[in-house]
C-alpha atoms as a PDB file:
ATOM      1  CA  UNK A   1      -3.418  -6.354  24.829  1.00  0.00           C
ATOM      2  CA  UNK A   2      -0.985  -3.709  24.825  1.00  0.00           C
ATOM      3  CA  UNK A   3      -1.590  -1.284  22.022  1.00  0.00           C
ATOM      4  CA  UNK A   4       1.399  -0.079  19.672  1.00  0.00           C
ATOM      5  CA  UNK A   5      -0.116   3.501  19.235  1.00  0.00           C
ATOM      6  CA  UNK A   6       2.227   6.375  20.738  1.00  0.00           C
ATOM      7  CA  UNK A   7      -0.330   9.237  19.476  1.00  0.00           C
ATOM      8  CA  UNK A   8      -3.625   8.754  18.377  1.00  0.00           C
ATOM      9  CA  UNK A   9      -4.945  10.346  15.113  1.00  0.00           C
ATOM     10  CA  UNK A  10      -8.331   9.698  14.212  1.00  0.00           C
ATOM     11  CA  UNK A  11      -8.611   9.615  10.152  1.00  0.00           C
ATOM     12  CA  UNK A  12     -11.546  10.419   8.043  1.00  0.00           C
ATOM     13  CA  UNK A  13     -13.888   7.411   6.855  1.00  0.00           C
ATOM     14  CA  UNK A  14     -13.229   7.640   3.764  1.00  0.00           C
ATOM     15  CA  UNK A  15      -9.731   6.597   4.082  1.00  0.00           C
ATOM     16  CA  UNK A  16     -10.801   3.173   5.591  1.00  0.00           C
ATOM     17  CA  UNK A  17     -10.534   0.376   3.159  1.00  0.00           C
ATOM     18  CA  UNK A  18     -13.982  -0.105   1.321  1.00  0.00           C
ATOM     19  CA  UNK A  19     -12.898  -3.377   0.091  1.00  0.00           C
ATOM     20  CA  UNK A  20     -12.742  -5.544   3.328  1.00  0.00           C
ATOM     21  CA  UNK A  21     -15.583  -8.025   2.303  1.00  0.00           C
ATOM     22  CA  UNK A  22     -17.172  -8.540   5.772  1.00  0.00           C
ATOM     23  CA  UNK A  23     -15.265  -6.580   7.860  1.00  0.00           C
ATOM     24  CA  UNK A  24     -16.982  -3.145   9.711  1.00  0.00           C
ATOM     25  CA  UNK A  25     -13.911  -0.912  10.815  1.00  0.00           C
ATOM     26  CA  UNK A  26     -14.983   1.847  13.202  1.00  0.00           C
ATOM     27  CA  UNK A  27     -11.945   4.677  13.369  1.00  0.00           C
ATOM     28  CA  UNK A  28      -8.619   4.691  11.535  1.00  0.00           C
ATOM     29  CA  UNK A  29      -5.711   5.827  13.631  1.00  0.00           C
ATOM     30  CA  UNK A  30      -1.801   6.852  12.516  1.00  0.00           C
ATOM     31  CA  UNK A  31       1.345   4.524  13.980  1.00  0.00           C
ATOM     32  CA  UNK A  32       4.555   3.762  13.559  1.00  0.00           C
ATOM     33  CA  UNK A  33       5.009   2.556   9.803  1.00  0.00           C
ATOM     34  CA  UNK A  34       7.018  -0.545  10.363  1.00  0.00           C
ATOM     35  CA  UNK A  35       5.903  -3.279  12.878  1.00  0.00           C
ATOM     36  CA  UNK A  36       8.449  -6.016  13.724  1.00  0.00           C
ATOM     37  CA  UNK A  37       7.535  -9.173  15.769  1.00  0.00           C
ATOM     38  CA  UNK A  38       6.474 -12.936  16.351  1.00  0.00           C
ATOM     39  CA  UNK A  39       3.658 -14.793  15.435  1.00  0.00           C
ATOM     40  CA  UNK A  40       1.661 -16.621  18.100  1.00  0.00           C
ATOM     41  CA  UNK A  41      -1.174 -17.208  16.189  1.00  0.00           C
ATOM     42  CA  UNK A  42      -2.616 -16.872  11.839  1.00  0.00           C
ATOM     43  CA  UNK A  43      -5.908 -16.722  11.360  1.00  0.00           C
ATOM     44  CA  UNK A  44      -6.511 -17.300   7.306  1.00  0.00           C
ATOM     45  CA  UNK A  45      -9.946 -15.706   5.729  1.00  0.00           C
ATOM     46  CA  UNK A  46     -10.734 -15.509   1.815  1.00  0.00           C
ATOM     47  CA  UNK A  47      -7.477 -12.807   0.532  1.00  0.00           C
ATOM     48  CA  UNK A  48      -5.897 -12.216   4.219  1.00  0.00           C
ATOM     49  CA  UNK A  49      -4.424 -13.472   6.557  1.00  0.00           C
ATOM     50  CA  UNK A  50      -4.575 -12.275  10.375  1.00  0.00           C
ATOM     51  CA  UNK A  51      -1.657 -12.655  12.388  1.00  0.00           C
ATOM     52  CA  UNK A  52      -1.099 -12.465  16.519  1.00  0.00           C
ATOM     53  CA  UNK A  53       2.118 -10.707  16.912  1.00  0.00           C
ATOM     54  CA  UNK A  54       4.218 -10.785  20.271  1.00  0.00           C
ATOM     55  CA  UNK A  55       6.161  -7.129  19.475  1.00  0.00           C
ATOM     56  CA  UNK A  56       8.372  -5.216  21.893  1.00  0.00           C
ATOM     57  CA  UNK A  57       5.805  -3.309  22.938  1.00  0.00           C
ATOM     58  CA  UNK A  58       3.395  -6.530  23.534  1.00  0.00           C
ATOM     59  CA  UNK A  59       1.126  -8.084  21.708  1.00  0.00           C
ATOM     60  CA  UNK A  60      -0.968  -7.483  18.895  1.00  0.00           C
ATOM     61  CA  UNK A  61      -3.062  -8.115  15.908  1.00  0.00           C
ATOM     62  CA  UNK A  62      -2.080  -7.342  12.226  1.00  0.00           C
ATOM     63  CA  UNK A  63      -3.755  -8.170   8.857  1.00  0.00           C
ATOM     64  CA  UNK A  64      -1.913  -8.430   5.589  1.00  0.00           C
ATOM     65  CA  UNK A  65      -2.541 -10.023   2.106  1.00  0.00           C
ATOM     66  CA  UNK A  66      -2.485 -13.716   1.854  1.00  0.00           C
ATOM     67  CA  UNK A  67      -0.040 -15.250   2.923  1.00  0.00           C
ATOM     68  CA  UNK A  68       1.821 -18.260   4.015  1.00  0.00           C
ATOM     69  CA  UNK A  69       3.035 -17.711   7.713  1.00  0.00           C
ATOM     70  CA  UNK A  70       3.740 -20.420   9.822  1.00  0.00           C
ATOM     71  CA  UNK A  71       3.510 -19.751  13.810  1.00  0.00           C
ATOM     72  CA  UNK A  72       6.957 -18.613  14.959  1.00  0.00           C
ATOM     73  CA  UNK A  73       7.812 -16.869  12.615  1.00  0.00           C
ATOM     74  CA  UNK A  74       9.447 -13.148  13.113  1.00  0.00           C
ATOM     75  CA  UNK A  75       7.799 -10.410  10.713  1.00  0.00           C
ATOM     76  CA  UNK A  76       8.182  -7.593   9.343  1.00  0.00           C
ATOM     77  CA  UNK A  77       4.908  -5.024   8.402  1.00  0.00           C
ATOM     78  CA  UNK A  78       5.635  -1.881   6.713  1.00  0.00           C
ATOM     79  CA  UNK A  79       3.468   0.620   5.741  1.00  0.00           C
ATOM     80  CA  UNK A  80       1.174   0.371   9.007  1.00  0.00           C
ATOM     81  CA  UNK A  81      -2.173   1.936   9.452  1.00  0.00           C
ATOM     82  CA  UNK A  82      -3.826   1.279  13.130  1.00  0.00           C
ATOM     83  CA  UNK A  83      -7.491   0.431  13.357  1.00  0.00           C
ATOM     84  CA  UNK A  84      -9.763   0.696  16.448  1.00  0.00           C
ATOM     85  CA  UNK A  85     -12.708  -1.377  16.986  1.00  0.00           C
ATOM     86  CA  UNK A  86     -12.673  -3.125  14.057  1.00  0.00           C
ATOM     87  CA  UNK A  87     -14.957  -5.823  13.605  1.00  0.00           C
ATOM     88  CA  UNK A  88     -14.027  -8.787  11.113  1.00  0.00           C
ATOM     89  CA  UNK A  89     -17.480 -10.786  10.586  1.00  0.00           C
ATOM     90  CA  UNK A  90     -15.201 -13.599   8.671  1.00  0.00           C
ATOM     91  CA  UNK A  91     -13.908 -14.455  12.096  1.00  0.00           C
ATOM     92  CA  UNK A  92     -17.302 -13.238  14.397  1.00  0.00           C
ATOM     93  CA  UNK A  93     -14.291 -10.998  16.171  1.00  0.00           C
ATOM     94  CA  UNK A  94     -14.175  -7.165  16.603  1.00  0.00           C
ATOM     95  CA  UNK A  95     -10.466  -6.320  17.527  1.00  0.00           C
ATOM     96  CA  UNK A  96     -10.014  -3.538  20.035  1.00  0.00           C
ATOM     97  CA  UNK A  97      -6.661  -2.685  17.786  1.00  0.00           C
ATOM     98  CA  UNK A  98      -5.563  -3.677  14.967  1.00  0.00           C
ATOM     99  CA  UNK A  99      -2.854  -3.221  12.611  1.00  0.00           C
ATOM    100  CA  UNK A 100      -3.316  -2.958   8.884  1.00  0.00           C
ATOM    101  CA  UNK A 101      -0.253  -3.334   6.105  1.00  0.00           C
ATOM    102  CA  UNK A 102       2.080  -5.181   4.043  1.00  0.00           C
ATOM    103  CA  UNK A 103       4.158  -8.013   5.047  1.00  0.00           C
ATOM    104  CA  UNK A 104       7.526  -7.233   3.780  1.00  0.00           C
ATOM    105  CA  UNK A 105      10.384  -9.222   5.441  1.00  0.00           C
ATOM    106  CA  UNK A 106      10.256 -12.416   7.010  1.00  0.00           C
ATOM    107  CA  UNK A 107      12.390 -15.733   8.036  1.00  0.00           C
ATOM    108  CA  UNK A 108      12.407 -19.317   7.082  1.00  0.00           C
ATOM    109  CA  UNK A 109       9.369 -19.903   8.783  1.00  0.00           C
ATOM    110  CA  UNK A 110       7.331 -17.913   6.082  1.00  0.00           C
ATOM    111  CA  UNK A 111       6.769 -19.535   3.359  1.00  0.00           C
ATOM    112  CA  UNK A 112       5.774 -17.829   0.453  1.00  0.00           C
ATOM    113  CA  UNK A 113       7.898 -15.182  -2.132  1.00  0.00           C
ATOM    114  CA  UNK A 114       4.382 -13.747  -2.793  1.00  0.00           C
ATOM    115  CA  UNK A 115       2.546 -12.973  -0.054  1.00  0.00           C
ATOM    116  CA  UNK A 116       1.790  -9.030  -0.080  1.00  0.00           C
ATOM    117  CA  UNK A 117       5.437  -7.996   0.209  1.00  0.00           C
ATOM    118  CA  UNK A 118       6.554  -4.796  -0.940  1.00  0.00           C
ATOM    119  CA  UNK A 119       9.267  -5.144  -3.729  1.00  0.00           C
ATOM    120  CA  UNK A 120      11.231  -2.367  -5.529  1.00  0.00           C
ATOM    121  CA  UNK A 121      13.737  -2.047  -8.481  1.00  0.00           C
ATOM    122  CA  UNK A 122      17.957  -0.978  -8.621  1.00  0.00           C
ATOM    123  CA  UNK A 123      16.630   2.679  -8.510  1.00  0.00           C
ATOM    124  CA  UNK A 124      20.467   3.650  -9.944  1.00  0.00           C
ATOM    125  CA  UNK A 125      18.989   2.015 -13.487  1.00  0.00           C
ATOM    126  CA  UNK A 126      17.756   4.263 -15.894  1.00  0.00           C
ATOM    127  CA  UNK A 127      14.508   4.360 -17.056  1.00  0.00           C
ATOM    128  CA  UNK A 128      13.366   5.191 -20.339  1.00  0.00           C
ATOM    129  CA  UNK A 129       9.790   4.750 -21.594  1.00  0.00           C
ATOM    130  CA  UNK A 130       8.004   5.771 -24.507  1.00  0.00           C
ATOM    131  CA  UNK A 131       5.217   8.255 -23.775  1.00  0.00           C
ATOM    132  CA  UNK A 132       1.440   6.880 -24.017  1.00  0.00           C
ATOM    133  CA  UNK A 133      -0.450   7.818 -27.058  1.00  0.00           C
ATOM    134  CA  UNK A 134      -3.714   9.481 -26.636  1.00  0.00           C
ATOM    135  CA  UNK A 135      -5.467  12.664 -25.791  1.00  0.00           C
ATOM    136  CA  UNK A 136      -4.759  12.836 -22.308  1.00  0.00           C
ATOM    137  CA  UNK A 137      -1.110  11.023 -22.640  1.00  0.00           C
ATOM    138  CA  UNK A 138       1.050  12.862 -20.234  1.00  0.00           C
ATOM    139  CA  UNK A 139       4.988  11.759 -18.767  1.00  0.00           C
ATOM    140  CA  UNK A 140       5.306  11.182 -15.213  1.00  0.00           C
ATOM    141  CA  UNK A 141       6.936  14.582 -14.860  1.00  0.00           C
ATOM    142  CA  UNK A 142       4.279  16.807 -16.676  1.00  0.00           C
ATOM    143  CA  UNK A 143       1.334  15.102 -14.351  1.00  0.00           C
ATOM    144  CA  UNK A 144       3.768  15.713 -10.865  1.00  0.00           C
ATOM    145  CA  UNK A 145       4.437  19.410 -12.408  1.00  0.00           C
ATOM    146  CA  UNK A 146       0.940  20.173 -13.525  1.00  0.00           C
ATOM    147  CA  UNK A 147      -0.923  18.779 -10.683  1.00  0.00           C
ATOM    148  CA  UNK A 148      -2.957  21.656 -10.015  1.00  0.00           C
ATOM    149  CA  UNK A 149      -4.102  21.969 -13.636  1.00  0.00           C
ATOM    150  CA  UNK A 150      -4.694  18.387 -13.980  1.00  0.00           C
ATOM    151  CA  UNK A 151      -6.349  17.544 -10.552  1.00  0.00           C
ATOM    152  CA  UNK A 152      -9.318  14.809 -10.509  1.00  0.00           C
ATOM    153  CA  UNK A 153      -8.578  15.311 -14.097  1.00  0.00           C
ATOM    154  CA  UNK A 154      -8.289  11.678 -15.979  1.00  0.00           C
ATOM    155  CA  UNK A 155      -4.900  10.757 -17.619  1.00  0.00           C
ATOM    156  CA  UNK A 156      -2.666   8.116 -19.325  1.00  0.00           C
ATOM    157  CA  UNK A 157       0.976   7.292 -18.442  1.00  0.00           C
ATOM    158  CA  UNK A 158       3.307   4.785 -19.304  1.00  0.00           C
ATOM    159  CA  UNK A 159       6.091   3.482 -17.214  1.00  0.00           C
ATOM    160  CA  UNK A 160       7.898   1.219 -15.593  1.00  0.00           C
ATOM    161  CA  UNK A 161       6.615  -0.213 -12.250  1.00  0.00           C
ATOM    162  CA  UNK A 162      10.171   0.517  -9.766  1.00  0.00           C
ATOM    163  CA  UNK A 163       8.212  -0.258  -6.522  1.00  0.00           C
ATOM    164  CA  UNK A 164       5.337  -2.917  -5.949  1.00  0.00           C
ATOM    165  CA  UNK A 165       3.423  -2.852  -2.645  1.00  0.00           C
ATOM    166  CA  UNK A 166       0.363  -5.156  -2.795  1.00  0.00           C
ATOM    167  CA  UNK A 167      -2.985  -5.269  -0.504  1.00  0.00           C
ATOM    168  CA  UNK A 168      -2.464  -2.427   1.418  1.00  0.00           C
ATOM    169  CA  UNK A 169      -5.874  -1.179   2.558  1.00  0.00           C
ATOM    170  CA  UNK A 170      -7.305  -3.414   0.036  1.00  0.00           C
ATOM    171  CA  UNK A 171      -5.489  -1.514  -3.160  1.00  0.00           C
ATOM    172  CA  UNK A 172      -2.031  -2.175  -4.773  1.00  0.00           C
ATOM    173  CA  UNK A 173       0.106   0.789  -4.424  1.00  0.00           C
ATOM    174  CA  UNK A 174       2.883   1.035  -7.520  1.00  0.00           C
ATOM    175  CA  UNK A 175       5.520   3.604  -8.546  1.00  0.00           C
ATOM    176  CA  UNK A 176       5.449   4.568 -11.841  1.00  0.00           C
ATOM    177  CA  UNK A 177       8.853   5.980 -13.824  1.00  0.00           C
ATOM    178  CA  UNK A 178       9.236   6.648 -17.443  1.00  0.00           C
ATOM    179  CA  UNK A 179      12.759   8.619 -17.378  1.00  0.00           C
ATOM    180  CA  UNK A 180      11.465  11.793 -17.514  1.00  0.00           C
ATOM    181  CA  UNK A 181      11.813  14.891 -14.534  1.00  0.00           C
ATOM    182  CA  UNK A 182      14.358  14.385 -11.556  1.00  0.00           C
ATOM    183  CA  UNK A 183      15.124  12.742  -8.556  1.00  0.00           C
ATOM    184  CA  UNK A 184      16.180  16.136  -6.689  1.00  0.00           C
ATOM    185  CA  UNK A 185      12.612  17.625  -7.370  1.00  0.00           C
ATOM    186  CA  UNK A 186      10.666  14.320  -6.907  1.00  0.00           C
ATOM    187  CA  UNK A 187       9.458  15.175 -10.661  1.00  0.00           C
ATOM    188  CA  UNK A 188      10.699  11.726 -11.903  1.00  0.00           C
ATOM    189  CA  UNK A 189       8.034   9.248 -10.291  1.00  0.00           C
ATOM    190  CA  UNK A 190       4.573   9.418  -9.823  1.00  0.00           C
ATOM    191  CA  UNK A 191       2.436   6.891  -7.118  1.00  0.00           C
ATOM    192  CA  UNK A 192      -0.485   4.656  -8.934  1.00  0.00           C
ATOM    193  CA  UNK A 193      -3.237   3.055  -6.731  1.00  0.00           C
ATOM    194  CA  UNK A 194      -5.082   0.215  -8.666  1.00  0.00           C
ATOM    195  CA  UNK A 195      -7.034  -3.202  -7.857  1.00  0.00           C
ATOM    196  CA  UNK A 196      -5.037  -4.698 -10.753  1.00  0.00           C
ATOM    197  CA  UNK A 197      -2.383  -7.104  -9.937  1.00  0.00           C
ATOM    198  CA  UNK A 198       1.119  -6.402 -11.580  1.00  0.00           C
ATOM    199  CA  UNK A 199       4.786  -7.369 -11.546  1.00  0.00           C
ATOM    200  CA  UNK A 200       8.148  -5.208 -10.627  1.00  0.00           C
ATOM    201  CA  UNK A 201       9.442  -4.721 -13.556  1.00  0.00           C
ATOM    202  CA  UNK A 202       6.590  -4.214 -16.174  1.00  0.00           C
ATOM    203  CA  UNK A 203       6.233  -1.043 -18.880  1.00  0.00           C
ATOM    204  CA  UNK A 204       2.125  -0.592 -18.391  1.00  0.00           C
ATOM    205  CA  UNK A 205       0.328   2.070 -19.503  1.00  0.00           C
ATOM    206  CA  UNK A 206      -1.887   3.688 -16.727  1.00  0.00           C
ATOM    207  CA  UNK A 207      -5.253   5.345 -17.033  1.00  0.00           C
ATOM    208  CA  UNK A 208      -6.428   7.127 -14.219  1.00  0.00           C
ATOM    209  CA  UNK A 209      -7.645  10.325 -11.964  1.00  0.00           C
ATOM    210  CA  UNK A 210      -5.217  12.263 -10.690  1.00  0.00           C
ATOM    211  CA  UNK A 211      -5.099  13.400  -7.223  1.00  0.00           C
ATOM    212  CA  UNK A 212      -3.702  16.195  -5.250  1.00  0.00           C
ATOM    213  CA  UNK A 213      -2.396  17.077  -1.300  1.00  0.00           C
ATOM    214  CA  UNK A 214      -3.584  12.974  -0.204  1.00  0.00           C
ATOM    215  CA  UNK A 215      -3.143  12.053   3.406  1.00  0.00           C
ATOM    216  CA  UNK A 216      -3.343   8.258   4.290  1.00  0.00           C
ATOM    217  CA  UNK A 217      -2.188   8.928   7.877  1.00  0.00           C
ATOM    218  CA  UNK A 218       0.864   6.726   9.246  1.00  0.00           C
ATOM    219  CA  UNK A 219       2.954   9.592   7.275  1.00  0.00           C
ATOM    220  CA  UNK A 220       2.544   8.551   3.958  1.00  0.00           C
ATOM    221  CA  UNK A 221       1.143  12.241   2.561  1.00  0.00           C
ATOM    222  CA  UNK A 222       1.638  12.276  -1.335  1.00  0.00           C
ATOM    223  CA  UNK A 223       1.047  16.035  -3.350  1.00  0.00           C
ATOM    224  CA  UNK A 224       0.103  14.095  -5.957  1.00  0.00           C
ATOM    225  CA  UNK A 225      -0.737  11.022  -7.306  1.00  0.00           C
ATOM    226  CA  UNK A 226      -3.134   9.122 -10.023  1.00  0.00           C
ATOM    227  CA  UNK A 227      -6.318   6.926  -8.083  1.00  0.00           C
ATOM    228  CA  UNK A 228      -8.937   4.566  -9.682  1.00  0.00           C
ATOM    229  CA  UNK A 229      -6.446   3.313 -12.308  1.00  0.00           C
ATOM    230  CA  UNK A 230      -6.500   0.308 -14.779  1.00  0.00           C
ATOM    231  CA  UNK A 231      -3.214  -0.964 -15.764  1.00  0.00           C
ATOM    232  CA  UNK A 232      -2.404  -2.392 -19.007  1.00  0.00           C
ATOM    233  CA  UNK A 233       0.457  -3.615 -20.610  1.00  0.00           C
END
């Protein structure tokens, strides 16, 4: 099987997803961030769903969230991280490569709306939320201007969710917005990684730790950004 790596970047173990039930990965590697092909062949276990993909480059293996692919179907994963050796004890399989991420675009031959795509709002709407109440109640712009002072420091945000990408090593990745900073400076959203489920769209008030300078490989470096959070409405 042809692999779909161009360079090779090993990645610390603690970025691997803890929360594979079952699965040992060995060594996380960087790729390209989108992945477009066919599926030969799903393989469905507890949350996810392995697929077979015939790609340009050849073939390979991907795992997203659950979802309902039928065989045929042409793909689309974004936000790609590469893992080698990785050995899925659901299936009694270790993978040479494989790719992890969300499955974002599809044809008719998918067949569920919900299946660990990555969703996002009319960005040209405003957005205007009421700040949290609380001790450590901070806007979206005062935690992305203050990160240094507020690092691993815990916090609570309200917002409105304007992007949604779910299951992505095994977290839910959200953008958070309240109205306040700017788009010029990046001051004006602020990225939320949670276990909870939620829906584009939503005001929920976040508590969590906020993070600074975080590298997940595959290019997606953020300066700062709030982990280990609960979401409520």
């Amino acid at each position: 099987m042809k692999t779909l790596l161009a360079i090779c970047l090993i990645v610390a173990a603690p970025l691997v997803p803890s929360v594979w039930a079952g699965e040992t990965p060995a060594a996380v590697s960087s790729s390209a961030a989108v992945v477009t092909g066919e599926v030969l062949e799903i393989k469905d276990v507890d949350s996810y769903t392995y697929l077979r993909l015939k790609t340009k480059e050849g073939e390979t293996w991907a795992a997203v969230g659950k979802a309902a692919v039928k065989k045929g179907a042409k793909v689309t994963i974004e936000n790609v991280m590469v893992m080698k050796n990785f050995e899925s004890k659901s299936l009694n399989k270790t993978f040479p490569t494989i790719l992890f991420g969300s499955l974002t675009v599809a044809d008719k031959a998918t067949a569920s709306p919900h299946s660990g795509a990555a969703k996002a709002l009319d960005t040209t709407v405003p957005v205007n939320v009421a700040k949290a109440i609380g001790a450590n109640a901070r806007t979206v712009a005062e935690i992305v201007t203050k990160a240094a002072e507020l690092k691993d420091k815990s916090v609570l945000v309200r917002g409105q969710i304007v992007k949604y990408n779910p299951q992505v090593m095994g977290k839910n990745w959200v953008h958070l917005r309240d109205g306040t900073g700017v788009a010029a400076d990046n001051t004006h959203d602020i990225l939320v990684t949670t276990l909870n489920q939620a829906k584009l769209g939503d005001v929920v008030t976040v508590s969590g730790l906020v993070r600074t300078d975080k590298d997940f490989g595959s290019g997606y470096a953020y300066k700062v950004l709030i982990e280990e959070a609960t979401l409520k409405p």
